[in-house]
C-alpha atoms as a PDB file:
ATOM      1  CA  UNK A   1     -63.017 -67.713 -72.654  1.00  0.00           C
ATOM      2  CA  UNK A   2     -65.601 -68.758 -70.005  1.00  0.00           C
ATOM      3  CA  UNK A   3     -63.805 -71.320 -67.495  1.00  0.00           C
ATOM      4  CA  UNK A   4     -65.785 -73.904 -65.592  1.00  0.00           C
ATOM      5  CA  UNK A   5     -64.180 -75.925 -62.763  1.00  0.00           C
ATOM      6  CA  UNK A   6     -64.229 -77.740 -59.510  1.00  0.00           C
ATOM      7  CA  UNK A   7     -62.060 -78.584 -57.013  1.00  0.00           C
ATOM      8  CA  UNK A   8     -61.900 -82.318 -55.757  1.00  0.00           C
ATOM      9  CA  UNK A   9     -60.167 -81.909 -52.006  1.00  0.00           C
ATOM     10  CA  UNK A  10     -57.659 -84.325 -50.795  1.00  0.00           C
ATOM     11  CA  UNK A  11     -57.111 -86.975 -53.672  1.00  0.00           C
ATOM     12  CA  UNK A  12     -54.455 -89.583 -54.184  1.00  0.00           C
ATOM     13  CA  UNK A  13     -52.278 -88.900 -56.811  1.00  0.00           C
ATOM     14  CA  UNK A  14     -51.161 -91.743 -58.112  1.00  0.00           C
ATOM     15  CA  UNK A  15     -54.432 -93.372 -58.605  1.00  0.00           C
ATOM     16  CA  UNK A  16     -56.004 -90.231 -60.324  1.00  0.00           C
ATOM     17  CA  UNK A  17     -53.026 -90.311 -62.437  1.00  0.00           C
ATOM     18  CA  UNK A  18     -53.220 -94.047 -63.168  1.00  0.00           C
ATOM     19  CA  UNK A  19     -57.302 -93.834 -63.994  1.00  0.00           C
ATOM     20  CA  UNK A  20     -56.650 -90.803 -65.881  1.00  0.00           C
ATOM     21  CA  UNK A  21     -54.616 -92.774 -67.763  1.00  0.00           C
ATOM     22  CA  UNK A  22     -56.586 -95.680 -68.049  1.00  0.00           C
ATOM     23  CA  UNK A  23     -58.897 -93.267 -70.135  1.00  0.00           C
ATOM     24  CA  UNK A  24     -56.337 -92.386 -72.492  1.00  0.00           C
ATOM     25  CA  UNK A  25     -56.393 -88.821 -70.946  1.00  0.00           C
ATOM     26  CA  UNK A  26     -53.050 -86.885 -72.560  1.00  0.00           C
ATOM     27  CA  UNK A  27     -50.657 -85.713 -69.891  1.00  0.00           C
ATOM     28  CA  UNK A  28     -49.397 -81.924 -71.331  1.00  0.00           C
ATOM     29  CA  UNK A  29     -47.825 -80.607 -68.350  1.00  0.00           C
ATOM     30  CA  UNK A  30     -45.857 -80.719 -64.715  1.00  0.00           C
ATOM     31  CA  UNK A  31     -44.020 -78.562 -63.523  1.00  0.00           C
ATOM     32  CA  UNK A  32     -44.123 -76.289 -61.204  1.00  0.00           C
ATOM     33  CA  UNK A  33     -46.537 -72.647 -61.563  1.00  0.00           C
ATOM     34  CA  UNK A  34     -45.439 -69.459 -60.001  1.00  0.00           C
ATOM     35  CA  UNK A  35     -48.338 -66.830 -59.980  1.00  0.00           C
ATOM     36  CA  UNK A  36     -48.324 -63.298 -58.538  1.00  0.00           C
ATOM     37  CA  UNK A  37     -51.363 -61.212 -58.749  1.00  0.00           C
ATOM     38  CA  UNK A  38     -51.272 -57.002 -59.059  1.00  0.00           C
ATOM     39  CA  UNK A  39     -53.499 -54.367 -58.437  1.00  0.00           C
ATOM     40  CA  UNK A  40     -53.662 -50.428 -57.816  1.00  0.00           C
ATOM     41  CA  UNK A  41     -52.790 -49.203 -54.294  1.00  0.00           C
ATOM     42  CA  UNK A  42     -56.664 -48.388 -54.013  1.00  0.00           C
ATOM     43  CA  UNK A  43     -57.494 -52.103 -54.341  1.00  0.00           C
ATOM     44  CA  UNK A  44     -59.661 -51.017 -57.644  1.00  0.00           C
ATOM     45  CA  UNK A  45     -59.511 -54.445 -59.769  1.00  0.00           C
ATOM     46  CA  UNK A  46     -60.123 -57.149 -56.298  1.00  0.00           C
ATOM     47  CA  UNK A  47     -62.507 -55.488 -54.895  1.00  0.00           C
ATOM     48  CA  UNK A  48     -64.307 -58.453 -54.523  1.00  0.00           C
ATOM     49  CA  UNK A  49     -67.696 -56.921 -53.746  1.00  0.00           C
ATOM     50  CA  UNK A  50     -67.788 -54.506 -56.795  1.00  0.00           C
ATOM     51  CA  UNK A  51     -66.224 -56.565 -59.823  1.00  0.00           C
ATOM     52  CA  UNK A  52     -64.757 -59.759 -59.119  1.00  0.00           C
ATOM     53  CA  UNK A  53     -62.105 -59.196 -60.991  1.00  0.00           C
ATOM     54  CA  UNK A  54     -57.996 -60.324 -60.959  1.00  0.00           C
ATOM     55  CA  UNK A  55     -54.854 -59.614 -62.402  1.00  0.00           C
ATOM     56  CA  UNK A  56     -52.506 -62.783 -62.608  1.00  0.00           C
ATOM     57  CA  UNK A  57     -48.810 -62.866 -63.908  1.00  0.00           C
ATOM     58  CA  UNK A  58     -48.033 -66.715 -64.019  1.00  0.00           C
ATOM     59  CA  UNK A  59     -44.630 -68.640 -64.703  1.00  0.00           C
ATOM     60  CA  UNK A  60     -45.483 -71.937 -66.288  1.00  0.00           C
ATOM     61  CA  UNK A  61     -42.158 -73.855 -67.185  1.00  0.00           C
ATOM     62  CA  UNK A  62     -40.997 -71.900 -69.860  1.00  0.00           C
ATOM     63  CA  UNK A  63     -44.633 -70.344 -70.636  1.00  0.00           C
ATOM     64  CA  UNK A  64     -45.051 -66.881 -68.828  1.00  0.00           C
ATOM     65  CA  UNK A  65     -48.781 -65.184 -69.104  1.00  0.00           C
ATOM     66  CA  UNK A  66     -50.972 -62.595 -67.738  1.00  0.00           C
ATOM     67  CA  UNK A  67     -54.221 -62.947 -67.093  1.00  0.00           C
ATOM     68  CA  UNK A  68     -57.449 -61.156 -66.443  1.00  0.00           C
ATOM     69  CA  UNK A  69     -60.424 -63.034 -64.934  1.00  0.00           C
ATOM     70  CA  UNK A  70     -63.817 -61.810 -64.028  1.00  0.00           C
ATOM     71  CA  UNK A  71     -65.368 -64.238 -61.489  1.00  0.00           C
ATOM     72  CA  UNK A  72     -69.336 -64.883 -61.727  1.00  0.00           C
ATOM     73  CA  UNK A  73     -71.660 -66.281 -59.080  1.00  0.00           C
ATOM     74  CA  UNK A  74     -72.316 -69.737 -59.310  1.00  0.00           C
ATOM     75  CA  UNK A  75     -73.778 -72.387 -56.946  1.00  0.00           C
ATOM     76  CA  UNK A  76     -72.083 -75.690 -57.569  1.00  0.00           C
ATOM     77  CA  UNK A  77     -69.012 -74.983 -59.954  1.00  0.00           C
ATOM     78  CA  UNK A  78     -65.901 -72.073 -60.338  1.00  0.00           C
ATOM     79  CA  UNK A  79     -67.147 -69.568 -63.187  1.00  0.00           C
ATOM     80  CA  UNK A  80     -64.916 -66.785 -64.407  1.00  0.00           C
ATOM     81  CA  UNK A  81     -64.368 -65.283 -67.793  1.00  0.00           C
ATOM     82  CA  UNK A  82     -60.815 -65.363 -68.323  1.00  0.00           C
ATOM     83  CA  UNK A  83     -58.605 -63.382 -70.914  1.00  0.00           C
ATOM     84  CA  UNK A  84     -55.180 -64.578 -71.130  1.00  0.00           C
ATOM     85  CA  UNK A  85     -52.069 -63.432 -73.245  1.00  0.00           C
ATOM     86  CA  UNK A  86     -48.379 -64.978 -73.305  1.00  0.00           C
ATOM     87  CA  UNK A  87     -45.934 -62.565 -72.318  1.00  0.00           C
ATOM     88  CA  UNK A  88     -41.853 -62.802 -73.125  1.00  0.00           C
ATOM     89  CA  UNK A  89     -40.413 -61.448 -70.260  1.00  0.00           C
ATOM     90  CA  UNK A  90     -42.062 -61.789 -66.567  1.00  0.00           C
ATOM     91  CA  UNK A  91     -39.528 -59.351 -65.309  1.00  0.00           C
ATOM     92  CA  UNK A  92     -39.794 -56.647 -68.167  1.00  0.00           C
ATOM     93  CA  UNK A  93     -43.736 -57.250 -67.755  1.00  0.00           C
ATOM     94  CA  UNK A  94     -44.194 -56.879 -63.816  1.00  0.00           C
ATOM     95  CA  UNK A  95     -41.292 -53.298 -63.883  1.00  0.00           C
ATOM     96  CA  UNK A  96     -44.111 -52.180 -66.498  1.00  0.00           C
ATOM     97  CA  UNK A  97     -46.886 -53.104 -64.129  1.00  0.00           C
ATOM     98  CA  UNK A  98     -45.511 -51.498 -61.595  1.00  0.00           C
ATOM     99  CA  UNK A  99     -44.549 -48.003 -63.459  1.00  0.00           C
ATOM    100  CA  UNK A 100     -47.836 -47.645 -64.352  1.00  0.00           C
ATOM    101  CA  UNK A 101     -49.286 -47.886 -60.405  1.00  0.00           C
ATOM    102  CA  UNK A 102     -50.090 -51.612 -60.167  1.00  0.00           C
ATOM    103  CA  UNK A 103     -48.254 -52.999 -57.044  1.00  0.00           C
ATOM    104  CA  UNK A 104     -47.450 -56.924 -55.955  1.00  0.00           C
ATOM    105  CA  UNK A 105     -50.311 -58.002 -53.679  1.00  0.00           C
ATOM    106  CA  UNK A 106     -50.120 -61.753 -53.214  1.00  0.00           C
ATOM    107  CA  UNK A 107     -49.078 -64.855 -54.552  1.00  0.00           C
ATOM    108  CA  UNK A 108     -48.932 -68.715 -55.018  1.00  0.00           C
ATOM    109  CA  UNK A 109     -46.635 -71.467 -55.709  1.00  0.00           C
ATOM    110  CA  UNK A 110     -48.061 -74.601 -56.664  1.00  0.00           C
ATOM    111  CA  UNK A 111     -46.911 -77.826 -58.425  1.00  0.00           C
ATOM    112  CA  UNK A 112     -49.406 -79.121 -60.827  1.00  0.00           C
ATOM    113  CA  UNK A 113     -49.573 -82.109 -63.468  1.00  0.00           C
ATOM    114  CA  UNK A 114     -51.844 -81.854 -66.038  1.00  0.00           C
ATOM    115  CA  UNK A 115     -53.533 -84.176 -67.958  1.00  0.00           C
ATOM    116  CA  UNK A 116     -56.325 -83.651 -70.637  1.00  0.00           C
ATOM    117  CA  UNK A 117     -59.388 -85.714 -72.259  1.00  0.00           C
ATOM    118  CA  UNK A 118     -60.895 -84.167 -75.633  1.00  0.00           C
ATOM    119  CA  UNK A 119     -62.106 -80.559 -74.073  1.00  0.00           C
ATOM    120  CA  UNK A 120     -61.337 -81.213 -70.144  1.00  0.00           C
ATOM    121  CA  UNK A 121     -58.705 -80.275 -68.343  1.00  0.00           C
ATOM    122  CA  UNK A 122     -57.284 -82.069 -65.242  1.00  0.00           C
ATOM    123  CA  UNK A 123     -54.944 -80.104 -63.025  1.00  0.00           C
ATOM    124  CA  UNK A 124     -53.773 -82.146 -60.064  1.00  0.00           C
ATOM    125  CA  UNK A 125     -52.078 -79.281 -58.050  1.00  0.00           C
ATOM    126  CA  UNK A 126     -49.859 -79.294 -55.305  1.00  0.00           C
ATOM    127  CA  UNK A 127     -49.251 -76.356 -52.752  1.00  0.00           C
ATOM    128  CA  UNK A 128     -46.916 -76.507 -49.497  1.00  0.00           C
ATOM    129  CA  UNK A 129     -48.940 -77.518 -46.520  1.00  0.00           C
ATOM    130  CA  UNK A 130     -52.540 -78.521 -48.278  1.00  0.00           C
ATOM    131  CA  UNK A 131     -53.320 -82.122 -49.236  1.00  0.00           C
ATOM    132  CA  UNK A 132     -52.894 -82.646 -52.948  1.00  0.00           C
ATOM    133  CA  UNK A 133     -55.979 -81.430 -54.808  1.00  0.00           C
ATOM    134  CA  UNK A 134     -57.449 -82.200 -58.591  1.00  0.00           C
ATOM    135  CA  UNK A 135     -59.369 -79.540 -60.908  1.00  0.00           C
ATOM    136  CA  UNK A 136     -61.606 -80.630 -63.222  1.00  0.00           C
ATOM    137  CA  UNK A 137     -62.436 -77.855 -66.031  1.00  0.00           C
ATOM    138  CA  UNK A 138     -64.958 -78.482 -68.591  1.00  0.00           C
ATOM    139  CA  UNK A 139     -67.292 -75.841 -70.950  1.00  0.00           C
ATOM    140  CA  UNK A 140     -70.185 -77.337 -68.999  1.00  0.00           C
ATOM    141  CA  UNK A 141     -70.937 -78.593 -65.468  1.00  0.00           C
ATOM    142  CA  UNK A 142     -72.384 -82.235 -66.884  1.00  0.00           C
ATOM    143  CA  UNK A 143     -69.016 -83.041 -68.120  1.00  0.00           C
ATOM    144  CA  UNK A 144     -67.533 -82.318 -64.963  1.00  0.00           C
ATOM    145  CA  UNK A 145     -70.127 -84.185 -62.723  1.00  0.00           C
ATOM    146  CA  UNK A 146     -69.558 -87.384 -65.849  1.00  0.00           C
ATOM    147  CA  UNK A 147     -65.916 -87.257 -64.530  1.00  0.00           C
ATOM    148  CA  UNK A 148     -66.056 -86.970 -61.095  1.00  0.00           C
ATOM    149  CA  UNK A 149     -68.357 -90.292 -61.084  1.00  0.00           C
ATOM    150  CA  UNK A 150     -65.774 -91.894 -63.517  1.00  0.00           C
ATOM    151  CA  UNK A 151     -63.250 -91.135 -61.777  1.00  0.00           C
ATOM    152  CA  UNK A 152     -64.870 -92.472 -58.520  1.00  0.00           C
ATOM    153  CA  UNK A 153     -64.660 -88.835 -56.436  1.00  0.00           C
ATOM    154  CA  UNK A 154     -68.544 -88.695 -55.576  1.00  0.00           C
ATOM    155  CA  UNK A 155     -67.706 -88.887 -52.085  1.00  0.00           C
ATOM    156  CA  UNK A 156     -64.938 -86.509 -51.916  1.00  0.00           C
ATOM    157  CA  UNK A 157     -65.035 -83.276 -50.970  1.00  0.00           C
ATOM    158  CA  UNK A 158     -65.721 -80.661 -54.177  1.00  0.00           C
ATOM    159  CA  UNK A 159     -65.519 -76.805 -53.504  1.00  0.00           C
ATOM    160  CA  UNK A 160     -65.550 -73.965 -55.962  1.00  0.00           C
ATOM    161  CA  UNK A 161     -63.627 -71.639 -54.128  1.00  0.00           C
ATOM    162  CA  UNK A 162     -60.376 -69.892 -55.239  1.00  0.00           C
ATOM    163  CA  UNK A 163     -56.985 -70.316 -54.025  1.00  0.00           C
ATOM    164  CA  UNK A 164     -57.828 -67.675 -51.282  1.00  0.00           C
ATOM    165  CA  UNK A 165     -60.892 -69.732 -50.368  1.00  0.00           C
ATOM    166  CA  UNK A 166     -58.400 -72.754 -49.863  1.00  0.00           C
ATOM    167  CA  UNK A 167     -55.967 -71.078 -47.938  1.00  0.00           C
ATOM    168  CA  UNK A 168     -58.661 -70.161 -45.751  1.00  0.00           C
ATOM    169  CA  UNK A 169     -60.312 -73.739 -45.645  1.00  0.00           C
ATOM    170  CA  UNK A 170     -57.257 -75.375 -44.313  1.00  0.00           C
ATOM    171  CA  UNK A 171     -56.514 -72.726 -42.199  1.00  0.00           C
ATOM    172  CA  UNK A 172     -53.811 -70.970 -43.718  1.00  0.00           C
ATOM    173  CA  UNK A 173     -52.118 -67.754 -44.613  1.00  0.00           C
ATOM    174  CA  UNK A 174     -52.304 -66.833 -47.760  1.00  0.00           C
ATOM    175  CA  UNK A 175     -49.033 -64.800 -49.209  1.00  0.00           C
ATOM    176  CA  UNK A 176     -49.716 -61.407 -49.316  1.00  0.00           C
ATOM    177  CA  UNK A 177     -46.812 -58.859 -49.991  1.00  0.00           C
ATOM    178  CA  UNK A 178     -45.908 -56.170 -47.457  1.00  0.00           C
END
């Protein structure tokens, strides 16, 4: 799957939610999300200047997945192809992981509510210490920028950095094991 998405900075919840809702948009999730990414001692799947590549185990309510994305250069919006597969057991998955080389090197807590409109997603996520933020995926960038003037966020602040890049933007430290 090829994901598309921006991130609209410093938003007030409530009256996302309530125009969201005004649209009809379908709310299909909140909760909180507990992700923890893995790679090889050697760094071999994040080096970001060879592949762009990640390894993701997420806790989503009671929905636990892994996930592999490959992140591709873009200008304006977040591109990565992204493989993802449901896993049972979280605990029995990461032991496996971690037999096979892969160690713990970061992760992310979040709280996010998540609302949909025919084929967009909106995330409105929630970390510890960074104002609350809204995602907007779509398969293309014009239904994105169609939303962020409905919604009246022209004038907000959009980046298409990852979580690292928004640690980093508001000045934070990231949670890296060891």
């Amino acid at each position: 799957m090829l994901e598309k998405e921006i991130k609209i900075l410093d938003i007030d919840k409530d009256e996302i939610i309530c125009k969201l809702e005004y649209l009809w948009a379908v709310k299909h999730f909140e909760w909180f999300i507990h992700d923890v990414y893995y790679d090889f001692p050697n760094k071999k799947i994040n080096k970001m200047e060879l592949n762009n590549r990640l390894f993701r185990v997420r806790k989503k309510w009671e929905i636990n997945l892994y996930t592999i994305k490959r992140k591709r250069k873009s200008k304006w919006i977040k591109i990565a192809d992204e493989h993802e597969m449901n896993i049972t057991n979280v605990e029995g998955f990461s032991e496996v992981l971690e037999k096979y080389g892969m160690e713990k090197i970061r992760e992310k807590k979040k709280y996010r509510i998540s609302y949909s409109i025919n084929w967009l997603e909106f995330d409105i996520d929630k970390y510890e210490w960074i104002p609350t933020l809204l995602e907007i995926e779509a398969g293309k960038k014009k239904h994105i920028m169609k939303y962020i003037k409905i919604l009246w966020l022209s004038t907000h602040t959009k980046q298409k950095f990852w979580s690292r890049g928004l640690y980093k933007y508001y000045g934070l430290e990231y949670n890296y094991f060891k």
